[in-house]
N, C-alpha and C. Protein backbone atom coordinates (compact mmCIF):
# COMPACT_ATOMS: atom_id res chain seq x y z
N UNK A 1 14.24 -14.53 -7.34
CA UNK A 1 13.22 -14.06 -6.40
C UNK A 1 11.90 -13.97 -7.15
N UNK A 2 10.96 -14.61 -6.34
CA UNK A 2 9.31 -14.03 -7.26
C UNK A 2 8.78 -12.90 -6.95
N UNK A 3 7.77 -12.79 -8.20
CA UNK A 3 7.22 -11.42 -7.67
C UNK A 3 6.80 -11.19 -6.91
N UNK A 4 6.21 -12.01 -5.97
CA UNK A 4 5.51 -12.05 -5.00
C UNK A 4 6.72 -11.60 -3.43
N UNK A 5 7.51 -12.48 -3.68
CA UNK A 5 9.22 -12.33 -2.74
C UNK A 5 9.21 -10.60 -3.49
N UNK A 6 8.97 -10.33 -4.35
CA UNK A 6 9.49 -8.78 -4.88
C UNK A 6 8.45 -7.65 -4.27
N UNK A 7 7.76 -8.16 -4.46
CA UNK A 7 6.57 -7.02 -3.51
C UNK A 7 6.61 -7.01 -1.98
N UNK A 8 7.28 -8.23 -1.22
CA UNK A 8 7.20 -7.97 -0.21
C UNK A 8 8.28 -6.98 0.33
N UNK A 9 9.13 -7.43 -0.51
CA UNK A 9 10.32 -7.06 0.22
C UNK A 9 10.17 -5.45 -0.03
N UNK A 10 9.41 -4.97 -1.49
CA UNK A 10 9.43 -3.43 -1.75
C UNK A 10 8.26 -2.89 -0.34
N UNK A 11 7.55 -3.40 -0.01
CA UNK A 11 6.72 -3.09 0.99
C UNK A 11 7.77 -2.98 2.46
N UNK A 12 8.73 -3.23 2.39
CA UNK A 12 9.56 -2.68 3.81
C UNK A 12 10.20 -1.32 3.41
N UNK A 13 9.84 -0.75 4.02
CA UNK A 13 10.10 1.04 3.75
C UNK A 13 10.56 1.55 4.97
N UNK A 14 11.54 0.90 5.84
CA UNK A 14 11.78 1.31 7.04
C UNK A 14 10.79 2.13 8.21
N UNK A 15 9.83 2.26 8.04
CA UNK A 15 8.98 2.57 9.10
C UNK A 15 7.74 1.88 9.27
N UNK A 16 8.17 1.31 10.81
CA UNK A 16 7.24 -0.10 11.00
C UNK A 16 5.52 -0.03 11.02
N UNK A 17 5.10 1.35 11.24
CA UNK A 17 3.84 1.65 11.18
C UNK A 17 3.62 1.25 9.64
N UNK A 18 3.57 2.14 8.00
CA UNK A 18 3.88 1.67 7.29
C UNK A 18 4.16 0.06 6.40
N UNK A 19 4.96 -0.46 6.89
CA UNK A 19 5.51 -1.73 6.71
C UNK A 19 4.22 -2.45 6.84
N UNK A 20 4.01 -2.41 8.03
CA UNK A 20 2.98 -2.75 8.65
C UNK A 20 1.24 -2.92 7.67
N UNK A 21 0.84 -1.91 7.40
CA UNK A 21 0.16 -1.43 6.36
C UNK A 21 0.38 -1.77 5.33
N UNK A 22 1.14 -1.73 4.24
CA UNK A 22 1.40 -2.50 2.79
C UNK A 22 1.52 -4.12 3.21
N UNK A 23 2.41 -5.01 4.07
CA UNK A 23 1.84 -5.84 4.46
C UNK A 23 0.87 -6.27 4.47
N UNK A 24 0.19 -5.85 4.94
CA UNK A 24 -1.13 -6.64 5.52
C UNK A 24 -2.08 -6.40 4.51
N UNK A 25 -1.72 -5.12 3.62
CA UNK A 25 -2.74 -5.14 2.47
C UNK A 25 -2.42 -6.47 1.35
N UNK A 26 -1.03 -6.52 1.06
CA UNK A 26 -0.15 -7.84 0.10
C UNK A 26 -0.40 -8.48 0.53
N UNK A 27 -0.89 -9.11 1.83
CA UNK A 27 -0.88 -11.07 2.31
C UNK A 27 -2.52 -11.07 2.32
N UNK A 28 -3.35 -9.77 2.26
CA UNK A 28 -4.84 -10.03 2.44
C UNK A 28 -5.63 -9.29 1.12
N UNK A 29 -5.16 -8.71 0.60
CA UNK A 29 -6.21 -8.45 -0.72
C UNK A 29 -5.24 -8.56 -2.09
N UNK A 30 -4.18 -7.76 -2.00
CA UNK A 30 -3.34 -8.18 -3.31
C UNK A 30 -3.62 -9.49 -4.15
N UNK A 31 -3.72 -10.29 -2.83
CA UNK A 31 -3.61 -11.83 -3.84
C UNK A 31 -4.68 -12.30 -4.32
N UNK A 32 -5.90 -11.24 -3.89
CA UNK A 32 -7.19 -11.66 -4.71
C UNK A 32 -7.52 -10.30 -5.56
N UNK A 33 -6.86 -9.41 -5.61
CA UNK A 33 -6.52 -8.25 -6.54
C UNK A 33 -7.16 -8.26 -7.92
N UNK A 34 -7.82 -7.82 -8.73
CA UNK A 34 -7.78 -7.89 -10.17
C UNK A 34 -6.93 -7.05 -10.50
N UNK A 35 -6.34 -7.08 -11.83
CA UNK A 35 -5.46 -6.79 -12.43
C UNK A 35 -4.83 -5.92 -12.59
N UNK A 36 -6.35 -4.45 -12.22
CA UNK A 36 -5.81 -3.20 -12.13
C UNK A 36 -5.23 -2.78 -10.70
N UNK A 37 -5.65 -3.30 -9.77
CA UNK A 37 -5.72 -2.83 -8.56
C UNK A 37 -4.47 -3.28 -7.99
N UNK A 38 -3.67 -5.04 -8.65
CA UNK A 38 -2.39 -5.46 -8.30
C UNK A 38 -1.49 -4.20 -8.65
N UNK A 39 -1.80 -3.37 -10.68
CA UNK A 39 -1.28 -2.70 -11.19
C UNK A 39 -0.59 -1.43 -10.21
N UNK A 40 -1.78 -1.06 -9.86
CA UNK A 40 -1.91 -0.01 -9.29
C UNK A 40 -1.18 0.26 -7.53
N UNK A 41 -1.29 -1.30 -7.40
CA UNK A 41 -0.50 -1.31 -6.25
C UNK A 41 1.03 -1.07 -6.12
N UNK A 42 1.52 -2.31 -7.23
CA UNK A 42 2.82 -1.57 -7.81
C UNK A 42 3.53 -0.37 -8.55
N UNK A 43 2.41 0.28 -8.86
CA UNK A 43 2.23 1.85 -9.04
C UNK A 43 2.59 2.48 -7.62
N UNK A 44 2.16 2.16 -6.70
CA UNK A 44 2.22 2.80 -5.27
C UNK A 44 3.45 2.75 -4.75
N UNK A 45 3.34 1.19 -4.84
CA UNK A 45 5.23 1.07 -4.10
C UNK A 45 6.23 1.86 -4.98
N UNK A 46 6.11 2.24 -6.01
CA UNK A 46 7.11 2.93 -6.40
C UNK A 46 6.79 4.89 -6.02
N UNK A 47 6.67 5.06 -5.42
CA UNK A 47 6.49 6.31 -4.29
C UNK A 47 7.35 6.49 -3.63
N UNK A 48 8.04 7.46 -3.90
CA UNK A 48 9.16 7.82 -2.61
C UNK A 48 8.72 7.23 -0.98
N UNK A 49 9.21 7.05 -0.18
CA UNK A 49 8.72 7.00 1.06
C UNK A 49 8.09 8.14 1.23
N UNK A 50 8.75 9.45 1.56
CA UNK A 50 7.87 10.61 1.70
C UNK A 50 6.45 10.79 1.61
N UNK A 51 6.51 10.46 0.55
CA UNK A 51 5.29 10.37 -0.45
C UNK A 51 4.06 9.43 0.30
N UNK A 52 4.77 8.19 0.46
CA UNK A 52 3.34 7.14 0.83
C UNK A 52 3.05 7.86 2.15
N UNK A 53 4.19 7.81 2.90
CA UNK A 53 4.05 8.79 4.33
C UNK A 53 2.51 9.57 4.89
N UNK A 54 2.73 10.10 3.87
CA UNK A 54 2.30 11.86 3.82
C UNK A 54 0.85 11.11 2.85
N UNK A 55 0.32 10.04 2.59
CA UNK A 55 -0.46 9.61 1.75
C UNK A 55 -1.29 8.86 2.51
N UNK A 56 -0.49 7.75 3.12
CA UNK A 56 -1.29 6.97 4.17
C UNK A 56 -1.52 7.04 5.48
N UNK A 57 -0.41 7.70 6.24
CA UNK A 57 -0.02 7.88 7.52
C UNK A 57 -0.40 9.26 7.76
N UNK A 58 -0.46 10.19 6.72
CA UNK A 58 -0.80 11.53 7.40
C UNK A 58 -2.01 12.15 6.61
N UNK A 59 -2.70 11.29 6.02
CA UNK A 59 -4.14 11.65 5.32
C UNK A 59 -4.10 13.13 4.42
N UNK A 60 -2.54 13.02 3.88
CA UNK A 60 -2.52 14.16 2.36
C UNK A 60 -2.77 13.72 1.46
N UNK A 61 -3.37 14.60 0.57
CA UNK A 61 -3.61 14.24 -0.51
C UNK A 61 -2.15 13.84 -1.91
N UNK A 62 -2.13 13.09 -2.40
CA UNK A 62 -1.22 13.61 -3.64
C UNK A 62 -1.56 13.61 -4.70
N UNK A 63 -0.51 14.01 -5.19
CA UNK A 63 -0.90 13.95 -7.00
C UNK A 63 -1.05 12.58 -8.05
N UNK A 64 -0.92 11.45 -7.43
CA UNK A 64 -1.49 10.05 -8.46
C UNK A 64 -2.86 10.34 -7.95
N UNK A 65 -3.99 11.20 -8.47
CA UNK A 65 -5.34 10.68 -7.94
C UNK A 65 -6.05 8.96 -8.21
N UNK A 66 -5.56 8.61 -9.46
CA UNK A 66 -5.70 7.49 -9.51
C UNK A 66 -5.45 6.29 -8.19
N UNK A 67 -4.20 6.60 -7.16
CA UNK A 67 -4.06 5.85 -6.23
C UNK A 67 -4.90 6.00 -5.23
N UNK A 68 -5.56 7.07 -5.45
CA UNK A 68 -6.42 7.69 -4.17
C UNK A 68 -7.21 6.39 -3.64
N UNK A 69 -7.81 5.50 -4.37
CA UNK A 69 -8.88 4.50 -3.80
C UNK A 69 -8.23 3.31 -2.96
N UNK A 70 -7.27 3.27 -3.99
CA UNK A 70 -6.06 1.82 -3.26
C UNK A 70 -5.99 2.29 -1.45
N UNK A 71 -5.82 3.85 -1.41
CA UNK A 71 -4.77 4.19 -0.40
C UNK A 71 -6.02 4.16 0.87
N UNK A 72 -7.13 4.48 0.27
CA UNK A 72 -8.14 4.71 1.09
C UNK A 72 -8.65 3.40 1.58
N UNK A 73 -8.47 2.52 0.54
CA UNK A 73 -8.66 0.77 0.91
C UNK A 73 -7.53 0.63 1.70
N UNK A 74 -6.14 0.79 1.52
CA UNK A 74 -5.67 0.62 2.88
C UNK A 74 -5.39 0.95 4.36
N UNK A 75 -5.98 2.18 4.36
CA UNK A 75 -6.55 2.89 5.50
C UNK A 75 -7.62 2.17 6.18
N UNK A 76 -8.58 1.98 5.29
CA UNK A 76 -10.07 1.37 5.56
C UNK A 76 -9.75 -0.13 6.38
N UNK A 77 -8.42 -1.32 5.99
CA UNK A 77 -8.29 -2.11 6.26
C UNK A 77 -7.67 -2.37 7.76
N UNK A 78 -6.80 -1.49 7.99
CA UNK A 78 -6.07 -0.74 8.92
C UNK A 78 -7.32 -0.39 10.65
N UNK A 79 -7.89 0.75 9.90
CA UNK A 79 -9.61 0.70 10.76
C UNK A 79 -10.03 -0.10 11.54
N UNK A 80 -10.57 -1.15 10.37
CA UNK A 80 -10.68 -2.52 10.62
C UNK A 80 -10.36 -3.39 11.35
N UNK A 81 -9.28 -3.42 11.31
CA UNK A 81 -8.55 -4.70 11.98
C UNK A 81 -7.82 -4.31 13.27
N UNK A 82 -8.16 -2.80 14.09
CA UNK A 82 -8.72 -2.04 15.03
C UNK A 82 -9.72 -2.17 16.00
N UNK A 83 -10.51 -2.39 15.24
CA UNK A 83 -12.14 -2.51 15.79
C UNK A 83 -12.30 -3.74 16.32
C-alpha cells in the first residue's frame, strides 16, 4: 500500500461528517503540502477519534497547539466549499 493509499484510508474515522473533512483536505492541499504541514498532518491522524471530534467538529481546543493551524485550515476549507 502507498503512503498516499495509507493516509487515505487513516482519514476514515467512521464518522462521515469527519471523513468527509480530512478527505477533502488530503485530495486538495496535502498534496501540495510542504513538509511540515504533510508532517503535521500525520501528526493529526494519529488522534484518537475523540480527540479530532472535539477539535474539528466541535471547535475545542486541545492540547497539540502546534495542530491548531492545520485544524483551523481545515475548518476554513470546509467554510469554503459552503459558500
Amino acid at each position: 500500500m502507498s503512503s498516499l493509499a495509507r493516509l487515505q484510508w487513516q482519514c476514515r474515522r467512521g464518522l462521515k461528517e469527519l471523513d468527509l473533512l480530512l478527505l477533502d483536505y488530503m485530495t486538495s492541499e496535502y498534496l501540495v503540502a510542504d513538509s511540515i504541514e504533510k508532517g503535521l498532518f500525520i501528526e493529526l491522524l494519529k488522534l484518537e477519534d475523540d480527540k479530532l471530534v472535539d477539535s474539528i467538529l466541535e471547535n475545542r481546543t486541545i492540547d497539540r497547539h502546534d495542530l491548531i493551524p492545520l485544524i483551523e485550515k481545515i475548518k476554513a476549507r470546509s467554510l469554503n466549499s459552503i459558500q
